[in-house]
Protein backbone atom coordinates (compact mmCIF):
# COMPACT_ATOMS: atom_id res chain seq x y z
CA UNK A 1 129.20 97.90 128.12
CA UNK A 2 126.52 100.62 127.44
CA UNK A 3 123.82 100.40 129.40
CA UNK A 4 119.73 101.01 128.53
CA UNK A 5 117.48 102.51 130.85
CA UNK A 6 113.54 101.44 130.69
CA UNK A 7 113.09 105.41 131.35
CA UNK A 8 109.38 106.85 132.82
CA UNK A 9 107.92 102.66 133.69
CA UNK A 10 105.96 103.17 136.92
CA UNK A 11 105.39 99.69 137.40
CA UNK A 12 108.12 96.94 138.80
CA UNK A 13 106.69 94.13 137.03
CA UNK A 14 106.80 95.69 133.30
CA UNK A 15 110.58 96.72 133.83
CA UNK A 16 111.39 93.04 135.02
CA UNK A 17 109.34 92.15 131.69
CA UNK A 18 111.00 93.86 129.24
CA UNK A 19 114.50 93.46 130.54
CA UNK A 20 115.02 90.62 128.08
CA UNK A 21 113.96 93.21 125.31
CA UNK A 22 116.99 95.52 126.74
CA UNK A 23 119.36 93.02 127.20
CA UNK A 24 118.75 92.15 123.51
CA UNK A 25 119.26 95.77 122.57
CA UNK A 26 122.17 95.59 123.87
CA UNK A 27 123.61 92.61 122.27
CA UNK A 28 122.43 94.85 118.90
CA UNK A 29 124.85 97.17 119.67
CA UNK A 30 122.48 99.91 119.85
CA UNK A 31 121.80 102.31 123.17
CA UNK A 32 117.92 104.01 122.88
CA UNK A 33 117.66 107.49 123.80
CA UNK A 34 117.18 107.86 127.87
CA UNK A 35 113.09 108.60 127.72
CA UNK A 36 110.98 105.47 126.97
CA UNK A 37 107.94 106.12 125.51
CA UNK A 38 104.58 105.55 127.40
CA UNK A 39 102.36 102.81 126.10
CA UNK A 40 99.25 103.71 124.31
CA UNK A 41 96.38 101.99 122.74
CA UNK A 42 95.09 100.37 119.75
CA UNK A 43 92.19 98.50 120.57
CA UNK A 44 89.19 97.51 117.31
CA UNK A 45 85.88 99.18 118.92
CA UNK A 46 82.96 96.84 118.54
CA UNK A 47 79.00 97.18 118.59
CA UNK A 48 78.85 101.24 117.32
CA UNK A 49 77.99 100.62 113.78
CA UNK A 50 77.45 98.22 111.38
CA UNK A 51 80.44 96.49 109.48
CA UNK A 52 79.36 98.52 106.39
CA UNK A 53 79.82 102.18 108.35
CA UNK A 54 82.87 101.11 109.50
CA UNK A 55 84.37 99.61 106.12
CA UNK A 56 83.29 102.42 104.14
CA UNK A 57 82.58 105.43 106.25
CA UNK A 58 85.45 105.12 108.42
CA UNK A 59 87.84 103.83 106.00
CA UNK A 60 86.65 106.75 103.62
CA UNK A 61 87.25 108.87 106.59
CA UNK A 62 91.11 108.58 105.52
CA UNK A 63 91.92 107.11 108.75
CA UNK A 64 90.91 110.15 110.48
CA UNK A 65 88.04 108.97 112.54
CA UNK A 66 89.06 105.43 112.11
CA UNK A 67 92.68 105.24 113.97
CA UNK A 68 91.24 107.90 116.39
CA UNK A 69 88.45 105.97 117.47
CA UNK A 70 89.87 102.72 117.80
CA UNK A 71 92.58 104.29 120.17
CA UNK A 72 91.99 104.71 123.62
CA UNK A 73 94.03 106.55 125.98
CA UNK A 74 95.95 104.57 128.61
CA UNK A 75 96.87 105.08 131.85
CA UNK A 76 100.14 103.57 133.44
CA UNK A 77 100.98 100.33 132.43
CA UNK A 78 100.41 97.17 134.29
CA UNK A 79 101.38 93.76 132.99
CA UNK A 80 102.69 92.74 129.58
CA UNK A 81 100.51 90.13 128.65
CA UNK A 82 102.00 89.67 125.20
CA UNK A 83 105.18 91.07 123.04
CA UNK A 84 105.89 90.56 119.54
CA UNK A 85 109.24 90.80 119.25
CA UNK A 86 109.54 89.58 115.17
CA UNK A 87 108.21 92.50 112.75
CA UNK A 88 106.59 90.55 109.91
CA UNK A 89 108.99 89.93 107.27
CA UNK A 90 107.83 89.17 104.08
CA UNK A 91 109.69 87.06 100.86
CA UNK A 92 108.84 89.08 97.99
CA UNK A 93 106.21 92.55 97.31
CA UNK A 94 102.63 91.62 97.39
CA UNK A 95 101.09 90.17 94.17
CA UNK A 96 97.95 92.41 92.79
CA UNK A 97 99.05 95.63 94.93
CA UNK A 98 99.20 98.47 92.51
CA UNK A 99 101.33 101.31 93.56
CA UNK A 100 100.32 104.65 92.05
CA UNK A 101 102.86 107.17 92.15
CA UNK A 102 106.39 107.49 93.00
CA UNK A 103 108.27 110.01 95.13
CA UNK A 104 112.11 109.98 93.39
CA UNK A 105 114.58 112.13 94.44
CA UNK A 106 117.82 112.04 92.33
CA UNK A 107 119.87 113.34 95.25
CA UNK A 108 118.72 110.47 97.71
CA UNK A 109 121.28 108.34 98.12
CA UNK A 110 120.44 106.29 100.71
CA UNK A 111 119.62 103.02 98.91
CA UNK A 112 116.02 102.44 100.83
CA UNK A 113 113.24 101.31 99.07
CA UNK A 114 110.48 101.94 100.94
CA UNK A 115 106.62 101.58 99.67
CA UNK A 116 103.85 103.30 101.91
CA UNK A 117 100.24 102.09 102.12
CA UNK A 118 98.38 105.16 102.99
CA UNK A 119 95.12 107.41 102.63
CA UNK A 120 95.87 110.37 101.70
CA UNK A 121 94.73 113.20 104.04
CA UNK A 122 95.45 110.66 107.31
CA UNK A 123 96.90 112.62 109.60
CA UNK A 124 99.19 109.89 110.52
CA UNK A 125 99.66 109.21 106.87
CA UNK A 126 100.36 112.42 106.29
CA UNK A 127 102.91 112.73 109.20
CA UNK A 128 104.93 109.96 107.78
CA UNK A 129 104.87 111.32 104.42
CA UNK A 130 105.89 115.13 105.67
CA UNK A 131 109.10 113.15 107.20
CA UNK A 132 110.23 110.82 104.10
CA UNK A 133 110.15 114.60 102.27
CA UNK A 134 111.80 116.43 104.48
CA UNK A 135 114.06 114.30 104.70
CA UNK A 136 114.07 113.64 100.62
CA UNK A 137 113.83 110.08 100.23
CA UNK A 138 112.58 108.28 97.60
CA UNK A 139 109.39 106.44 97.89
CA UNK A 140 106.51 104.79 96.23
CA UNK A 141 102.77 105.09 97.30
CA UNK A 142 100.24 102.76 97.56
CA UNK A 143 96.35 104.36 97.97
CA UNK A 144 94.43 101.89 100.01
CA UNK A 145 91.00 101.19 98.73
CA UNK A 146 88.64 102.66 101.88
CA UNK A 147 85.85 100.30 101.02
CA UNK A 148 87.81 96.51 100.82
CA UNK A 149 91.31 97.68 101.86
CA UNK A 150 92.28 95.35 98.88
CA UNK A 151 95.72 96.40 99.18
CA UNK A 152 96.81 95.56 102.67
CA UNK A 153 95.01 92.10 102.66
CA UNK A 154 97.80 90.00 102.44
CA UNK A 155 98.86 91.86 106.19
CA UNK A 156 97.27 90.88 109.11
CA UNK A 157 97.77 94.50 109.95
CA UNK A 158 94.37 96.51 108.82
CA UNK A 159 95.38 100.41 109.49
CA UNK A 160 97.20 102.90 107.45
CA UNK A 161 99.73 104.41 107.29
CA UNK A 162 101.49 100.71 106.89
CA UNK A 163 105.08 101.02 105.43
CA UNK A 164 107.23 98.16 103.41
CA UNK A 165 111.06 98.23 103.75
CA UNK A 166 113.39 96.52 101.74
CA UNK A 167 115.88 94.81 103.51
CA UNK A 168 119.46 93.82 102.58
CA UNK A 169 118.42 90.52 101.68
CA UNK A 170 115.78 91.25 99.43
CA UNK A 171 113.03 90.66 101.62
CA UNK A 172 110.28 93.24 102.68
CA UNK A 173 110.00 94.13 107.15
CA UNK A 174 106.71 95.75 107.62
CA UNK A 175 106.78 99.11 109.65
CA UNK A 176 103.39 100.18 111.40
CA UNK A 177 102.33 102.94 113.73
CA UNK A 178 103.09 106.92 111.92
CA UNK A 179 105.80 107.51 115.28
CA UNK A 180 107.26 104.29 114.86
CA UNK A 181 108.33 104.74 111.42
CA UNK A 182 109.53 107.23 111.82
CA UNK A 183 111.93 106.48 114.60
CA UNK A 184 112.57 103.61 113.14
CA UNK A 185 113.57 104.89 109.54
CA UNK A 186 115.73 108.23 111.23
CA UNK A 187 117.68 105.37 113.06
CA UNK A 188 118.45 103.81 109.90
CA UNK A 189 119.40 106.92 108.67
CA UNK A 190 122.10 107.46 111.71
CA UNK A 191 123.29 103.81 111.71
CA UNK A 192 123.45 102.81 107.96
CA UNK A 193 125.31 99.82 108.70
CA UNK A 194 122.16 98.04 110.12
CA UNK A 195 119.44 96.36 108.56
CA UNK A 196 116.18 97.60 109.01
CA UNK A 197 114.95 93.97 109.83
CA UNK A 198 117.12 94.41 112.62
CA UNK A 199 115.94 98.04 113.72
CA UNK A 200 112.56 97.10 113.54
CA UNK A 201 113.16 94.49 115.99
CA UNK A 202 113.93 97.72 118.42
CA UNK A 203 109.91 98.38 117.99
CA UNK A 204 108.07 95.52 119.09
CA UNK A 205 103.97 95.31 119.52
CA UNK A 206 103.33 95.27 123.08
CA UNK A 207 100.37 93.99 124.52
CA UNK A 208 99.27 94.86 127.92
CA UNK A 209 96.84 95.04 130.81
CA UNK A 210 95.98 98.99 131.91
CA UNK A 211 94.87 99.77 135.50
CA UNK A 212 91.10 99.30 134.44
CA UNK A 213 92.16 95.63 133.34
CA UNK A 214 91.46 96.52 129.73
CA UNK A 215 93.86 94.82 126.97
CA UNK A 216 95.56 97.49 125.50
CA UNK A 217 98.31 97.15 122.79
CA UNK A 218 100.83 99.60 121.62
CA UNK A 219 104.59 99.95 119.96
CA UNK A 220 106.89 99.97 122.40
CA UNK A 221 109.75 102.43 122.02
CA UNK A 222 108.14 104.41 119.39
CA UNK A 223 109.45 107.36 120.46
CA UNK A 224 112.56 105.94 120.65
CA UNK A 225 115.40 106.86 118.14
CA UNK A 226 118.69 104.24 118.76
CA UNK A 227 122.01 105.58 119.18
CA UNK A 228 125.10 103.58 118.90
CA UNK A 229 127.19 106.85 120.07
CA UNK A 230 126.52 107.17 123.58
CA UNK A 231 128.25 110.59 124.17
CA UNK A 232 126.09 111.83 122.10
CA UNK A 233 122.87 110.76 123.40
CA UNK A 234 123.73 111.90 126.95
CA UNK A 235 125.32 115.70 125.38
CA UNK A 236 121.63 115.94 124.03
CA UNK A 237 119.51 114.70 126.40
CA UNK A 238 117.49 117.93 127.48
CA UNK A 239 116.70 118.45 123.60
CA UNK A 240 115.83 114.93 122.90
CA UNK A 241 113.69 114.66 125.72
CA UNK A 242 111.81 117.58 124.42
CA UNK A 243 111.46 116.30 121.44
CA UNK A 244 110.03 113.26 122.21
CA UNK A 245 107.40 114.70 124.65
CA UNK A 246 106.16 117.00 121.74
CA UNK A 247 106.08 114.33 119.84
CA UNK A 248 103.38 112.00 122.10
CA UNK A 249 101.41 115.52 122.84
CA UNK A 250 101.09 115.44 118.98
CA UNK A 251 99.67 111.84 119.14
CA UNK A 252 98.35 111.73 122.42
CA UNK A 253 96.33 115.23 121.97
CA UNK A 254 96.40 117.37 118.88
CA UNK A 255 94.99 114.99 116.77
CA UNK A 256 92.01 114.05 118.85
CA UNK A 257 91.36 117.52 117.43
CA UNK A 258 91.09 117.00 114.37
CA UNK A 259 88.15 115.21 113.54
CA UNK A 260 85.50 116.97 115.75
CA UNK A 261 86.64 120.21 114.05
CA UNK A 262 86.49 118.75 110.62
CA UNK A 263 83.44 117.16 110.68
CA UNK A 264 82.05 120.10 113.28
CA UNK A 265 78.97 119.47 111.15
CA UNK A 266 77.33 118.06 108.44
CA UNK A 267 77.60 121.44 105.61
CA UNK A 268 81.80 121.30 106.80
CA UNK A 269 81.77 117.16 106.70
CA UNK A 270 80.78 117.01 102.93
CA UNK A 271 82.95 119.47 102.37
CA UNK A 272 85.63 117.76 103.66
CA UNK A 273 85.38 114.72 102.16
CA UNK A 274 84.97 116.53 98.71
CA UNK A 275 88.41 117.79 99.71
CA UNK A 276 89.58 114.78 100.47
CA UNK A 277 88.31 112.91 97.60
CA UNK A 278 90.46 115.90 95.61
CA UNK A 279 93.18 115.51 97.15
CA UNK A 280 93.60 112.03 96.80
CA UNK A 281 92.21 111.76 93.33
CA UNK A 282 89.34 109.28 93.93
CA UNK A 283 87.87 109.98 90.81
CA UNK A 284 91.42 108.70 89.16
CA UNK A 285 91.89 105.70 91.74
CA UNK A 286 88.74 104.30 92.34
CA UNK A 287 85.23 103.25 90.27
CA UNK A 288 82.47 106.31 90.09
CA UNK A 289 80.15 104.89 92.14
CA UNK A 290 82.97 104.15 95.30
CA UNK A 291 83.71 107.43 95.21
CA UNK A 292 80.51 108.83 95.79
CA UNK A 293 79.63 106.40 98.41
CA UNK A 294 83.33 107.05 100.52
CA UNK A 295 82.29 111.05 99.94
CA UNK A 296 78.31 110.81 101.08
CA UNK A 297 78.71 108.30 103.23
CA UNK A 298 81.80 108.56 104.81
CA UNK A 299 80.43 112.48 105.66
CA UNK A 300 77.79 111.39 107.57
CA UNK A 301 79.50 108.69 109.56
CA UNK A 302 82.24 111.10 110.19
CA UNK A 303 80.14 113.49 111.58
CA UNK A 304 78.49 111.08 114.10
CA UNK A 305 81.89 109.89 114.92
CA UNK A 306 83.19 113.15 115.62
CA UNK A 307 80.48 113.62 118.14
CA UNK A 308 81.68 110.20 119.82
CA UNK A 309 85.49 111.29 119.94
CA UNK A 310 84.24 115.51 121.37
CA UNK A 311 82.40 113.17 124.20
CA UNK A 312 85.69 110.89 124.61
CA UNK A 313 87.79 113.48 124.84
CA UNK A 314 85.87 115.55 126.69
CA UNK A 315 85.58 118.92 124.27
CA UNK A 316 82.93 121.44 124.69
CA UNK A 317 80.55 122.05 122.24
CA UNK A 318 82.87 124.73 121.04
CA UNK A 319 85.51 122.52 119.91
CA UNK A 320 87.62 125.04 117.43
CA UNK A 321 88.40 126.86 120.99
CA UNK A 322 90.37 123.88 121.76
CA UNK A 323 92.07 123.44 118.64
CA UNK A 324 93.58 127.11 119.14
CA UNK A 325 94.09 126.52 122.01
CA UNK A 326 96.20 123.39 121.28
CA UNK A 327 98.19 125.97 118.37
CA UNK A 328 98.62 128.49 120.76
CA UNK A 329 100.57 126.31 123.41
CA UNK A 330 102.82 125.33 120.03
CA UNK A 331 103.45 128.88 119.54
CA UNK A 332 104.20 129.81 122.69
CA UNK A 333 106.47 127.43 123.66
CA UNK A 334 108.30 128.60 120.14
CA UNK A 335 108.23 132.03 121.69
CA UNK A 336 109.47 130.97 125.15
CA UNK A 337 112.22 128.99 123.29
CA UNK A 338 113.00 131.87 120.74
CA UNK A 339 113.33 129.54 117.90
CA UNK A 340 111.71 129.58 114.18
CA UNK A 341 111.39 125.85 115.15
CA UNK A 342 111.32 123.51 117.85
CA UNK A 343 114.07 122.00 116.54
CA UNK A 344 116.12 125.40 116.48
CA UNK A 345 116.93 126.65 113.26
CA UNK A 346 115.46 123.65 111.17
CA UNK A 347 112.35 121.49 111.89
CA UNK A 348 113.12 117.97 113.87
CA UNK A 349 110.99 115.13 114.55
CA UNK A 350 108.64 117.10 116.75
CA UNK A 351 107.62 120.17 114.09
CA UNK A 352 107.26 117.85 111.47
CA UNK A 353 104.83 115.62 113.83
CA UNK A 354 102.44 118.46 114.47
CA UNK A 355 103.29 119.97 110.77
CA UNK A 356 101.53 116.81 109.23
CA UNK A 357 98.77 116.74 111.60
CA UNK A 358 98.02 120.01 110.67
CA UNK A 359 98.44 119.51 107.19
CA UNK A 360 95.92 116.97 107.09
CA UNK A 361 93.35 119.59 107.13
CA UNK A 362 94.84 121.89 105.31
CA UNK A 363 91.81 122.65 102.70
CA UNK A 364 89.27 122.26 105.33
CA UNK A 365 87.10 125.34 106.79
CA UNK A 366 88.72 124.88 110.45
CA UNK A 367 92.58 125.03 108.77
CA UNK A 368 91.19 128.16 107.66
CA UNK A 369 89.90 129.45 110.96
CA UNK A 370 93.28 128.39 112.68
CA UNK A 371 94.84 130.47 110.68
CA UNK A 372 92.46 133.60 110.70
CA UNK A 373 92.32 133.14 115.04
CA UNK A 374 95.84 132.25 116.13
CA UNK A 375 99.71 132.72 114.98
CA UNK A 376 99.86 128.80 113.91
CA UNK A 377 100.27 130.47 109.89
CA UNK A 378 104.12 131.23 110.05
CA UNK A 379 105.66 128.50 111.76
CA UNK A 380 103.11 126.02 109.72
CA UNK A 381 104.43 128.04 106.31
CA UNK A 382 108.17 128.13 107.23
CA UNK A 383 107.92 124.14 108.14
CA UNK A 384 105.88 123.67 104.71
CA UNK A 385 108.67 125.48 102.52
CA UNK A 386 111.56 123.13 104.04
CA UNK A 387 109.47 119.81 103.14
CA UNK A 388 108.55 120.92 99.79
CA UNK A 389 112.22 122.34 99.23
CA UNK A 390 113.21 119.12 99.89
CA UNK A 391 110.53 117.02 98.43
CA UNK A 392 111.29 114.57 95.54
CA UNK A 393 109.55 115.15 92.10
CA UNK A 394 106.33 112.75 92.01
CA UNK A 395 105.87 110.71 89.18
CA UNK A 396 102.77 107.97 87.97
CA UNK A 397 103.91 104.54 88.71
């Protein structure tokens, strides 16, 4: 019999916890790579701003500010006070939801239907959606209405990006968390056998109690990809190890960049969120008068937010320093590996995690100055050709 390994747990009492979630790996048939990923946060703030700021402001923020905010760092885990180990699983697609475009790809011939609620320029968004194109699948797209959120109310899940999978009995399992689905859907993709009701099993919501005794809740195993080929987990276990650590530094530190360089101040937050509301064709999706009031009011919130998360993660008023800072330890590890990619000659899970929080700026001032101040450009490019290259053609709904 295979055998799991809980991986980096410091604590006694959350191994003995989840041994009835590796047990019931097991009986899946499925071994998870050797590393276990380290429990984060996602936590709803309360008491900054009124429900209005946060509805529109935030919301309009693309899920920038919004899914940075509202996730606080952890330290090690204590006890699981709560584990979800059903994904939600839903009988038909939800009634009134209006998807907008469609990513198909005529070579994809994977037979997933997959539907992703998203805002556009999200840099978790747009990390999903740089891995279901590099990887060419077909999709649809749902844009969620910043303001109401109209179009993920039937889920008691209220962030984006939110993804609906089809599964082999016609039913829809609901994928959350950017890292998760994607570690879920690439272990699909190397056991196509399964179901992905059943892989999504492999990710349940964990809730837990940190050090500080604050409730913290994450997805377990996110950074998990499930192998039913042993041998070749263990022949790879240096690289995948590698990969999965870039992968948390993407999430655990290069996008707390983002929004305090975005949003730097006021002049670049407007322009911002004109780019944004560009980019994800506001003026085609939503009424006039929402637009405007995501664009002018979602600028100013942003830019008091950013000034929260600079504080909370401790940035110095000179916070583009840290974001090339955070491009050139990307680089250089390239350089000390002597690889176009981290992934060797073609991008893996890790360049395509930082590529899409990158690209989530990409028409913004600070993209700009990243470029201008530090040797991000080429790698950024070269990972940017192979997603397009392999990129579906997009078509209305």
């Amino acid at each position: 019999m295979t055998s799991l390994r809980v991986g980096l747990l410091a604590r006694p009492i959350l191994a003995r916890q989840l041994l009835r979630q590796d047990v019931n790996l097991m009986r899946s048939g499925f071994i998870s790579r050797e590393f276990a990923s380290k429990p984060g946060s996602r936590g709803f703030f309360s008491g900054v701003f009124k429900p209005i700021a946060i509805g529109i402001a935030i919301g309009a923020g693309v899920g920038t500010g919004y899914s940075i905010l509202t996730k606080e760092e952890t330290g090690i885990p204590g006890t699981i006070i709560k584990q979800n180990d059903k994904p939600l699983i839903i009988d038909k697609f939800p009634e009134n939801v209006k998807i907008m475009r469609q990513i198909k790809n005529p070579q994809d011939s994977t037979g997933l239907d997959l539907v992703l609620f998203q805002f556009q320029t999200c840099p978790f968004c747009c990390k999903v959606r740089s891995y279901l194109d590099y990887k060419g699948l077909s999709y649809s797209v749902v844009e969620v209405d910043a303001v109401l959120r109209q179009a993920i109310k039937w889920s008691p899940y209220k962030k984006v990006p939110l993804l609906l999978a089809k599964t082999k009995s016609g039913k829809y399992v609901q994928l959350t968390d950017s890292s998760m689905i994607v570690s879920a859907i690439e272990t699909y993709l190397k056991n196509p056998d399964k179901d992905m009701a059943e892989i999504a099993a492999l990710y349940p919501n964990v809730s837990f109690m940190d050090e500080q005794g604050k409730k913290k809740t994450d997805v377990f195993n996110k950074y998990f990809l499930m192998f039913t080929d042993e041998k070749a987990a263990k022949n790879n276990k240096e690289e995948i190890k590698h990969e999965k650590d870039w992968r948390a530094w993407a999430d655990d530190h290069l996008v707390h960049l983002i929004s305090p360089n975005v949003y730097r101040n006021r002049t670049e937050a407007l322009e911002t969120f004109e780019w944004f509301s560009q980019t994800g064709e506001w003026d085609v999706h939503f009424p006039k008068w929402e637009r405007n009031l995501m664009v002018y009011m979602g600028a100013a919130a942003m830019y008091m937010i950013s000034k929260r998360l600079k504080k909370r993660h401790n940035l110095t008023d000179d916070v583009r320093s840290h974001i090339y800072q955070a491009c050139d330890k990307w680089t250089d590890e390239l350089k000390k590996r002597n690889t176009q990619f981290m992934g060797g000659k073609k991008p893996n899970l890790a360049d395509l995690a930082v590529f899409g929080v990158l690209s989530s700026m990409e028409g913004c001032l600070a993209f700009k100055d990243c470029l201008d101040n530090t040797k991000i450009g080429s790698w950024f490019y070269d990972v940017k050709a192979h997603v397009q290259r392999n990129r579906g053609n997009g078509v209305p709904a």
